[in-house]
PDB file of N, CA and C in Angstrom:
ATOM      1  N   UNK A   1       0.846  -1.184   0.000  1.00  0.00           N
ATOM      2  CA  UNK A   1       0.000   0.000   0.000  1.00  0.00           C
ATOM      3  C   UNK A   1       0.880   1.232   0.000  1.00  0.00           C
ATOM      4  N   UNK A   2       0.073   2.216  -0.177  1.00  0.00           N
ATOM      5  CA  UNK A   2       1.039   3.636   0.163  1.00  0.00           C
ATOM      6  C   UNK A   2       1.619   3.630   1.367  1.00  0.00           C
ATOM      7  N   UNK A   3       1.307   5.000   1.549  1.00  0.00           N
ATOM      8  CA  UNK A   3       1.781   6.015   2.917  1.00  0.00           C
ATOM      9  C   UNK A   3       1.163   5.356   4.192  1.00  0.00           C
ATOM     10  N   UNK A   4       1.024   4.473   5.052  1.00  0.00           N
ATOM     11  CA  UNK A   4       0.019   3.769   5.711  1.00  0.00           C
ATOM     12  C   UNK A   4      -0.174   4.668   6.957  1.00  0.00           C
ATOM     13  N   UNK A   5       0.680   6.238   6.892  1.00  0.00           N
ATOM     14  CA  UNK A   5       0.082   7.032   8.221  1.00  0.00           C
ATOM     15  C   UNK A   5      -0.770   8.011   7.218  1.00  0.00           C
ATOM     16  N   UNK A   6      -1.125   8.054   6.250  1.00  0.00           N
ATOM     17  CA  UNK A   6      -2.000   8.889   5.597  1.00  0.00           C
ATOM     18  C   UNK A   6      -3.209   8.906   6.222  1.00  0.00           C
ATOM     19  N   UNK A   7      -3.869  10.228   6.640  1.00  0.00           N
ATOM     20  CA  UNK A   7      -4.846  10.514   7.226  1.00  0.00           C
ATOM     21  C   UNK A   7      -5.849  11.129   6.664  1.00  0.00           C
ATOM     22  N   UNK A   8      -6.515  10.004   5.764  1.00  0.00           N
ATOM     23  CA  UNK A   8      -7.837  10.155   5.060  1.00  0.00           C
ATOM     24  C   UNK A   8      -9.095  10.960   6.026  1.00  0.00           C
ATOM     25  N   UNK A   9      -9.062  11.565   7.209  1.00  0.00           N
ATOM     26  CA  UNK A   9      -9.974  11.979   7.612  1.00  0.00           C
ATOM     27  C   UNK A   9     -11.336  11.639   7.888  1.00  0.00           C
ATOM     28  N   UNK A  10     -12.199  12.116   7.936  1.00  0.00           N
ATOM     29  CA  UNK A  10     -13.659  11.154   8.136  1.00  0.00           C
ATOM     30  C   UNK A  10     -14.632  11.170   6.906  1.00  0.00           C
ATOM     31  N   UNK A  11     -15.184  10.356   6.891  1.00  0.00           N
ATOM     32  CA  UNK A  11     -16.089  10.450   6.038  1.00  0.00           C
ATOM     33  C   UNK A  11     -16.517  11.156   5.311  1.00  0.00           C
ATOM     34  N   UNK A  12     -16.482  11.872   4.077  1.00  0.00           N
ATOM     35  CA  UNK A  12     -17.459  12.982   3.955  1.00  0.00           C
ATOM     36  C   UNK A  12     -19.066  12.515   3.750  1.00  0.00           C
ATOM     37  N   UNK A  13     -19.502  11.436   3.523  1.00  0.00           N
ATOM     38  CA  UNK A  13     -21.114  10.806   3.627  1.00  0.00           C
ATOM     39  C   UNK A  13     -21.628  10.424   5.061  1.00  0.00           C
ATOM     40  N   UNK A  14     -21.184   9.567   5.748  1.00  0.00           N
ATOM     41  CA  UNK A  14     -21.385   9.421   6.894  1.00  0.00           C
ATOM     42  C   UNK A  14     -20.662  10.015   8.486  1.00  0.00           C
ATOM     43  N   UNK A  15     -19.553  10.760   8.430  1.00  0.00           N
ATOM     44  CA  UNK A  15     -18.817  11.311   8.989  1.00  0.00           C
ATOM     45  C   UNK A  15     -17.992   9.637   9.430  1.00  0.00           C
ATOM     46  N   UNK A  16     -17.882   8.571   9.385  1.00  0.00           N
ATOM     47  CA  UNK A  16     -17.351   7.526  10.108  1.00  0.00           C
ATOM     48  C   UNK A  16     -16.017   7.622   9.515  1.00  0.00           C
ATOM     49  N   UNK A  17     -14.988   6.663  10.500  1.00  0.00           N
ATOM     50  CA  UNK A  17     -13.451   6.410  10.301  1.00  0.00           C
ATOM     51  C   UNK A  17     -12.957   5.846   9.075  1.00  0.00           C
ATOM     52  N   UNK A  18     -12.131   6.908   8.469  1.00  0.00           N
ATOM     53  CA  UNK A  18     -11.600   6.251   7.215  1.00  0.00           C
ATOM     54  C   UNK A  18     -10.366   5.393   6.995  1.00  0.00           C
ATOM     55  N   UNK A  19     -10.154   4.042   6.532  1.00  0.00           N
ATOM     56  CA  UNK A  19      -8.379   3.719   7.127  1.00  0.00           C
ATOM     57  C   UNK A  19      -8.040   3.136   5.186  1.00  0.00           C
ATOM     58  N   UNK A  20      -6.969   2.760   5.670  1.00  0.00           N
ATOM     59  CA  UNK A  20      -6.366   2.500   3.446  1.00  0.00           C
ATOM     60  C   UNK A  20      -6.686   1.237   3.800  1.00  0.00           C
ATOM     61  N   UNK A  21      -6.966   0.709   2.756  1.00  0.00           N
ATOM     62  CA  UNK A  21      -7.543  -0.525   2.087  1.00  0.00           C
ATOM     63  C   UNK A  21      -6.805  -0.762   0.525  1.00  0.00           C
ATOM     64  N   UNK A  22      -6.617  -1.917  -0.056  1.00  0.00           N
ATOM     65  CA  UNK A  22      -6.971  -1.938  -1.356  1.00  0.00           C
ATOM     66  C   UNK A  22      -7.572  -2.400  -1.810  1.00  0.00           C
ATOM     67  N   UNK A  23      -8.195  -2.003  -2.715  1.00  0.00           N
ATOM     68  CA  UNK A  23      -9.874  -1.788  -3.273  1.00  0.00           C
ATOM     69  C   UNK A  23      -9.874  -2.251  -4.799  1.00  0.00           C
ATOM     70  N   UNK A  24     -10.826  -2.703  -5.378  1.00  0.00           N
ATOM     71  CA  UNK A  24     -11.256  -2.086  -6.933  1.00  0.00           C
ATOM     72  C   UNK A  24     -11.868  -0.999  -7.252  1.00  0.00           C
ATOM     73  N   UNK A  25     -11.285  -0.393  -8.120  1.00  0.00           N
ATOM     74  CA  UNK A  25     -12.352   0.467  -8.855  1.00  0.00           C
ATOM     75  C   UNK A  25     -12.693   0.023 -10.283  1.00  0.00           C
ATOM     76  N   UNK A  26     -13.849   0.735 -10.542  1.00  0.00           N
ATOM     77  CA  UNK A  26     -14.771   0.616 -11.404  1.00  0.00           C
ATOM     78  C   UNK A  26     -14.664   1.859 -12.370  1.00  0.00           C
ATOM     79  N   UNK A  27     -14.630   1.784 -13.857  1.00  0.00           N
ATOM     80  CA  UNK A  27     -14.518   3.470 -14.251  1.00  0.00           C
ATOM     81  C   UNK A  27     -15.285   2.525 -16.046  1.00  0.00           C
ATOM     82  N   UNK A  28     -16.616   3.448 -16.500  1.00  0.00           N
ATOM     83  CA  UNK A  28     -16.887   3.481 -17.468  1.00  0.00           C
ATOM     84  C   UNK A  28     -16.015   4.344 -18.386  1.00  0.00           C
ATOM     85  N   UNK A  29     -15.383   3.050 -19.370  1.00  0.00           N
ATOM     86  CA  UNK A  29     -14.844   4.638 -20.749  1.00  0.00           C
ATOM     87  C   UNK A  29     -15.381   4.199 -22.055  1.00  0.00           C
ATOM     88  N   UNK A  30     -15.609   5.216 -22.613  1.00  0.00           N
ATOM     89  CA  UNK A  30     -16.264   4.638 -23.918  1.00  0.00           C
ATOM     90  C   UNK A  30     -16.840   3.326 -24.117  1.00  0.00           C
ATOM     91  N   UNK A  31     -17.973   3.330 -23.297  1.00  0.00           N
ATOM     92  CA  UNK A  31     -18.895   2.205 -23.042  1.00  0.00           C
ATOM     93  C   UNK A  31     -18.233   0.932 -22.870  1.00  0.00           C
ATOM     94  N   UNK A  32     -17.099   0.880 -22.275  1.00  0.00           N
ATOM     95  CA  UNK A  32     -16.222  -0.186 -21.797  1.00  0.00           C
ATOM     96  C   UNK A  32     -16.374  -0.114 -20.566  1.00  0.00           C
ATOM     97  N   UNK A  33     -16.689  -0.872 -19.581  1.00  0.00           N
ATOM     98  CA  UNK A  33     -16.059  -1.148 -18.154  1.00  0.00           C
ATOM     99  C   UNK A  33     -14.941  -1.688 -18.307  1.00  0.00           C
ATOM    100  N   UNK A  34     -13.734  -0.974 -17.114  1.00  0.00           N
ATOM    101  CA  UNK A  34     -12.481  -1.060 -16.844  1.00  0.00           C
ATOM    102  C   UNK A  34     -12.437  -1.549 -15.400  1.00  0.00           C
ATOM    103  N   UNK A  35     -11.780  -1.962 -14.941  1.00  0.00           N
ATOM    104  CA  UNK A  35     -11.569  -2.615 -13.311  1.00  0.00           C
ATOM    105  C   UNK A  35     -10.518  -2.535 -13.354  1.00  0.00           C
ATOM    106  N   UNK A  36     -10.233  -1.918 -12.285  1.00  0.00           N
ATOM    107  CA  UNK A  36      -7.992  -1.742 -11.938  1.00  0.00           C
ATOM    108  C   UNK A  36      -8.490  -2.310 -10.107  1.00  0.00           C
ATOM    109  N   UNK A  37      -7.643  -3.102  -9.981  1.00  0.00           N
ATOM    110  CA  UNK A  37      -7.415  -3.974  -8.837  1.00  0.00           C
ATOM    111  C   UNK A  37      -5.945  -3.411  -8.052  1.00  0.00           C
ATOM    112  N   UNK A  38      -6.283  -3.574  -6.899  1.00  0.00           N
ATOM    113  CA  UNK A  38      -5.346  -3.450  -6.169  1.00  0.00           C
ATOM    114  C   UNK A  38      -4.934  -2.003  -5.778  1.00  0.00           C
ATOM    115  N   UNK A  39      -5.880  -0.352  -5.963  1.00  0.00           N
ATOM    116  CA  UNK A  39      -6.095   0.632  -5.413  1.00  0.00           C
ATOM    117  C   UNK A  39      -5.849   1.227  -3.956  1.00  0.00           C
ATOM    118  N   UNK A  40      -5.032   1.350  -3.597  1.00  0.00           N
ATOM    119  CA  UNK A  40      -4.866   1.985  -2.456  1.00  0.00           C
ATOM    120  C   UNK A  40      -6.293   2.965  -1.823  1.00  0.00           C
ATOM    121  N   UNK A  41      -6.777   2.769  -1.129  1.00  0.00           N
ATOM    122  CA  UNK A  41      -7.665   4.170  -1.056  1.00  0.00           C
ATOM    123  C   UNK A  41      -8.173   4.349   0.648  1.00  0.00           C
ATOM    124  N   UNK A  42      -8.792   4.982   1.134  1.00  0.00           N
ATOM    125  CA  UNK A  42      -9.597   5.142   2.337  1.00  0.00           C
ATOM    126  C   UNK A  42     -10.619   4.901   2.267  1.00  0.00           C
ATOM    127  N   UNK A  43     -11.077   3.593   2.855  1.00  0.00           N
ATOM    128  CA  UNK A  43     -12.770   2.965   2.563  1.00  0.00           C
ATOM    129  C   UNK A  43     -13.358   3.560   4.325  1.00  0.00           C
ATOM    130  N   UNK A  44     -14.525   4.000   4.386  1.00  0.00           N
ATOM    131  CA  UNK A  44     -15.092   4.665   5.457  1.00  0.00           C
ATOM    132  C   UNK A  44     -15.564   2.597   5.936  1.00  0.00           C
ATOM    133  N   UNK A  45     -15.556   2.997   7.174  1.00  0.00           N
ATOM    134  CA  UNK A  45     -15.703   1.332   7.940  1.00  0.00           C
ATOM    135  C   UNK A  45     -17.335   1.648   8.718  1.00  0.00           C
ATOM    136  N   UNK A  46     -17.673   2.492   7.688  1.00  0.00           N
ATOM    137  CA  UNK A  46     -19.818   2.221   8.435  1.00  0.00           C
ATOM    138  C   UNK A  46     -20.054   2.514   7.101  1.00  0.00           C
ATOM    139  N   UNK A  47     -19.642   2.609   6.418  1.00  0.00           N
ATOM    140  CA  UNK A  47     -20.719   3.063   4.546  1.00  0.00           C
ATOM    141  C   UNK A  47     -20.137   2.092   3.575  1.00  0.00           C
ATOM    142  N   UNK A  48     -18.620   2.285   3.857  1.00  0.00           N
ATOM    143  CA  UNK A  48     -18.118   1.587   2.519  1.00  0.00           C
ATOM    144  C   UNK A  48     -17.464   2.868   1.822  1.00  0.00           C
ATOM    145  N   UNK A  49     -17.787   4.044   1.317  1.00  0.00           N
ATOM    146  CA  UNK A  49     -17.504   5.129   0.766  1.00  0.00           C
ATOM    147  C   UNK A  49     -16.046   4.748   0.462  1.00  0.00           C
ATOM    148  N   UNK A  50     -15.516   5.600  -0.786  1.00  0.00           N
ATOM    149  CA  UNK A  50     -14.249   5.175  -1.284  1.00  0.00           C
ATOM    150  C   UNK A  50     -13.763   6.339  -1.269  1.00  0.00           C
ATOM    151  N   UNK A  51     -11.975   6.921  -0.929  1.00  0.00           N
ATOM    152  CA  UNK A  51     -11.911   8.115  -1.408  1.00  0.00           C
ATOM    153  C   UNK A  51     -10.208   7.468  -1.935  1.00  0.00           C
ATOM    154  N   UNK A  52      -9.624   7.973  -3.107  1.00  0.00           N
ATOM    155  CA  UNK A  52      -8.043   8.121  -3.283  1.00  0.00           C
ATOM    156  C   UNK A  52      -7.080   9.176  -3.213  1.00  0.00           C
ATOM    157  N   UNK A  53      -5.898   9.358  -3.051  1.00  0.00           N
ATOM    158  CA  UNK A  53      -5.149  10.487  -2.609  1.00  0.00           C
ATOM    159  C   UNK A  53      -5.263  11.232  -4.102  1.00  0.00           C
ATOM    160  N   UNK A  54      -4.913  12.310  -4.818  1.00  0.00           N
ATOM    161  CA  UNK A  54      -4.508  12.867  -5.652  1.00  0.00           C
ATOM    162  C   UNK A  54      -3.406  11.969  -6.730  1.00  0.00           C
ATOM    163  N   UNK A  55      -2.347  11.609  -5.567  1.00  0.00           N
ATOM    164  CA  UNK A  55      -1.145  11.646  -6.849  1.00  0.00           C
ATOM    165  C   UNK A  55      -1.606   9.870  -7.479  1.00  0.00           C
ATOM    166  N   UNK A  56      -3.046   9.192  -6.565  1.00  0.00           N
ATOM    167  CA  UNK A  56      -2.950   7.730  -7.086  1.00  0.00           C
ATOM    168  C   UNK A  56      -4.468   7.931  -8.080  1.00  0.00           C
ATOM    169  N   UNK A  57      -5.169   8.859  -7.928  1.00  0.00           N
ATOM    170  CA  UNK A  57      -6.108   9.620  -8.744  1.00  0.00           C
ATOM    171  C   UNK A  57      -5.413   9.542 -10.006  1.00  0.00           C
ATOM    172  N   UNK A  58      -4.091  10.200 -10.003  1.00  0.00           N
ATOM    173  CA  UNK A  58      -3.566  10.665 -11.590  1.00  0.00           C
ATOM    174  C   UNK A  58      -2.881   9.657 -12.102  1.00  0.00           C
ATOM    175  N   UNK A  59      -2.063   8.450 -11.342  1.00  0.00           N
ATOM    176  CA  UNK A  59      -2.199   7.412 -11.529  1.00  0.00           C
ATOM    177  C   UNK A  59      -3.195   6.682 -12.763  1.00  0.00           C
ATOM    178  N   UNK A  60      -4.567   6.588 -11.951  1.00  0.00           N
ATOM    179  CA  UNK A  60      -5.703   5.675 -12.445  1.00  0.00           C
ATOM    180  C   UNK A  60      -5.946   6.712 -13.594  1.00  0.00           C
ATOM    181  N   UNK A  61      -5.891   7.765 -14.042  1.00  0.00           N
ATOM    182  CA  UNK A  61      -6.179   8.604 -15.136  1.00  0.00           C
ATOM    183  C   UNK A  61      -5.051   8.264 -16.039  1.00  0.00           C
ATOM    184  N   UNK A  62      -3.767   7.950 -15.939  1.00  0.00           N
ATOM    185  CA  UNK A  62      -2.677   7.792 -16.903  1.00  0.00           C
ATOM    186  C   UNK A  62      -3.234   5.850 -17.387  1.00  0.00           C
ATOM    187  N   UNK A  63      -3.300   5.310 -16.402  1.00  0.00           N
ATOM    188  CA  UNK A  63      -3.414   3.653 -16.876  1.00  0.00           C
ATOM    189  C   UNK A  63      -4.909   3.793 -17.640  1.00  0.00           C
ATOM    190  N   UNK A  64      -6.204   4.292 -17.407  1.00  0.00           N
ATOM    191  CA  UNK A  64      -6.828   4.571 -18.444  1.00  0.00           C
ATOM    192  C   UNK A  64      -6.382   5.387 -19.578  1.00  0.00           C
ATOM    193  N   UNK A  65      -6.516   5.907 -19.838  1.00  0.00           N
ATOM    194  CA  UNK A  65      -5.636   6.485 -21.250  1.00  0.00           C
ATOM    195  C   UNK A  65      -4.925   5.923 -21.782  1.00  0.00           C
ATOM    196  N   UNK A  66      -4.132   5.409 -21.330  1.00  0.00           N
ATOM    197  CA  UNK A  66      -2.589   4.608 -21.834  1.00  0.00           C
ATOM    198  C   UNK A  66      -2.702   3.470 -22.930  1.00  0.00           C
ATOM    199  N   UNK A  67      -2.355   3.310 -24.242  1.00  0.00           N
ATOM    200  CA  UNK A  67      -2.783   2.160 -24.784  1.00  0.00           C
ATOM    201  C   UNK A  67      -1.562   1.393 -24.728  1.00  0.00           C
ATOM    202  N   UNK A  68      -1.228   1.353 -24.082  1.00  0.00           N
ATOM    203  CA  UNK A  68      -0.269   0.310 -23.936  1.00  0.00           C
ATOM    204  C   UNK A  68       0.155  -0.372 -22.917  1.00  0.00           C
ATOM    205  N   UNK A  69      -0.793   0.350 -21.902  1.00  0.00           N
ATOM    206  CA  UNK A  69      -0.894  -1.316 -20.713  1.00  0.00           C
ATOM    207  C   UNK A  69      -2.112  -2.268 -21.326  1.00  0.00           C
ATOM    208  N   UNK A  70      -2.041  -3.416 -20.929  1.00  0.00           N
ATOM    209  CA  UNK A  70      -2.551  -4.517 -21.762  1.00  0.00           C
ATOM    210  C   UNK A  70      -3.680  -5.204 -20.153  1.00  0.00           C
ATOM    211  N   UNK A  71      -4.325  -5.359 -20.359  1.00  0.00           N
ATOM    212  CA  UNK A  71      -5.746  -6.000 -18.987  1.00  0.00           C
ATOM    213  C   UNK A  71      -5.041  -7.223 -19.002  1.00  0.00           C
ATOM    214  N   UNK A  72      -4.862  -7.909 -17.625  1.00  0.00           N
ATOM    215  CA  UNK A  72      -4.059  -8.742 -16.774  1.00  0.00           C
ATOM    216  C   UNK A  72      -5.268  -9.869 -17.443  1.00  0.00           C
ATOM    217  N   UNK A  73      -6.170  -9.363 -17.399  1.00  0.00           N
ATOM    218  CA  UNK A  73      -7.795 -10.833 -17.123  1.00  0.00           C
ATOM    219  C   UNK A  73      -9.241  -9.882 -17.793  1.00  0.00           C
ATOM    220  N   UNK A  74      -9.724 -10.989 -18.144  1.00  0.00           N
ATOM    221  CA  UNK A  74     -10.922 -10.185 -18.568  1.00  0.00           C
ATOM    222  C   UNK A  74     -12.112 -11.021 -17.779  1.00  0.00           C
ATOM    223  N   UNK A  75     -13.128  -9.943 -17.379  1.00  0.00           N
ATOM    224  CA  UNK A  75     -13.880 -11.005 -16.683  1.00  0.00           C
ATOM    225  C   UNK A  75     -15.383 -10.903 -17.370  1.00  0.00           C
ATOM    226  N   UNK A  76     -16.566 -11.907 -17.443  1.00  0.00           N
ATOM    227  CA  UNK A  76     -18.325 -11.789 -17.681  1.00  0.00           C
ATOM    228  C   UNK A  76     -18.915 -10.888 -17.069  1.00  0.00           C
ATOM    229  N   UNK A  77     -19.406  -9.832 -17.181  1.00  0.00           N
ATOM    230  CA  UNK A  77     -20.716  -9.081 -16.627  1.00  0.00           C
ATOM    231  C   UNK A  77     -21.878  -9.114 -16.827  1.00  0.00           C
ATOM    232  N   UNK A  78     -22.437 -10.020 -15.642  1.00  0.00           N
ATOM    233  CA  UNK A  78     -24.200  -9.923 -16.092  1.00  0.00           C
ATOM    234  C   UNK A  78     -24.602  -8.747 -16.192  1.00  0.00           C
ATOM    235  N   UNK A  79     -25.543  -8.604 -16.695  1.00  0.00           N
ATOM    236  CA  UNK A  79     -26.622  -7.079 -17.323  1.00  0.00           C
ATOM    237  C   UNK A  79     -28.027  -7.305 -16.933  1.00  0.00           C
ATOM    238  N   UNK A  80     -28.199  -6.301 -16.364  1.00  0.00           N
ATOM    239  CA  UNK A  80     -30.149  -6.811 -15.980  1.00  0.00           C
ATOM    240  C   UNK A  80     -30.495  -5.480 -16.167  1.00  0.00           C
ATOM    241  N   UNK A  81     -31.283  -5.436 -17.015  1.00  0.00           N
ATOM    242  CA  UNK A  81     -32.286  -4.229 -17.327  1.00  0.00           C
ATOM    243  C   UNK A  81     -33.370  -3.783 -15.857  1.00  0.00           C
ATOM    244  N   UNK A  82     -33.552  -2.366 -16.064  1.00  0.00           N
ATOM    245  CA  UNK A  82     -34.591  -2.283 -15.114  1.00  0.00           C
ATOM    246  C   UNK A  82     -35.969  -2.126 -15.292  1.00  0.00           C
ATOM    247  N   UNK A  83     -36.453  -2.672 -14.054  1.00  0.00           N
ATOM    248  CA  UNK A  83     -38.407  -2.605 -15.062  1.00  0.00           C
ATOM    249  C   UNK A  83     -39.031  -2.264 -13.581  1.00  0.00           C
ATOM    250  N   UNK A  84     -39.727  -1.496 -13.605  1.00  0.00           N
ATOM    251  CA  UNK A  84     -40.440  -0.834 -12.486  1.00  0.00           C
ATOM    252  C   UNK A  84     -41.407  -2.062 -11.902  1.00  0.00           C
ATOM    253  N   UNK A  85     -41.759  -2.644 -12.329  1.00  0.00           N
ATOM    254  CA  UNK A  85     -41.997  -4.135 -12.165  1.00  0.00           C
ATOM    255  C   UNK A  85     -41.511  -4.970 -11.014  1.00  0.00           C
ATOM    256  N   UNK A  86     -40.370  -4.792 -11.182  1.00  0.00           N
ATOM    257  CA  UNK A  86     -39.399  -6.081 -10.535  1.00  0.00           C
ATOM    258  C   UNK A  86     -39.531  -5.671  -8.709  1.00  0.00           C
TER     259      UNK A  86
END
């Protein structure tokens, strides 16, 4: 992980304790879902809420863009439409 005294502060949704974790994120690009594994970030421990520092923000903005890192794995995504119904 990073900086492990980094002091993500509290919550901004629930005010609860934030500590680093690594996480997935999720980022739609051009109607592609992308998943980058292994994210450093501050997950709030009563919501879940995700937050990342800046310099691992610009990070995840360079590896999207980039055509020349190559996806480790590709994985199935179910799709379920919504129907007011259900």
């Amino acid at each position: 992980m990073s900086d492990k005294n980094y002091d993500y502060g509290d919550c901004h949704v629930c005010g609860g304790k934030m500590s680093e974790r690594l996480t997935n994120q999720e980022f739609w690009v051009k109607e592609n879902l992308i998943v980058i594994e292994n994210v450093p970030a501050g997950v709030c421990s009563q919501c879940g809420e995700k937050v990342v520092k800046a310099d691992v923000g610009q990070q995840i903005t360079s590896l999207l863009i980039s055509k020349r890192v190559q996806p480790k794995r590709s994985i199935n995504v179910p799709v379920i439409e919504f129907t007011a119904a259900a």
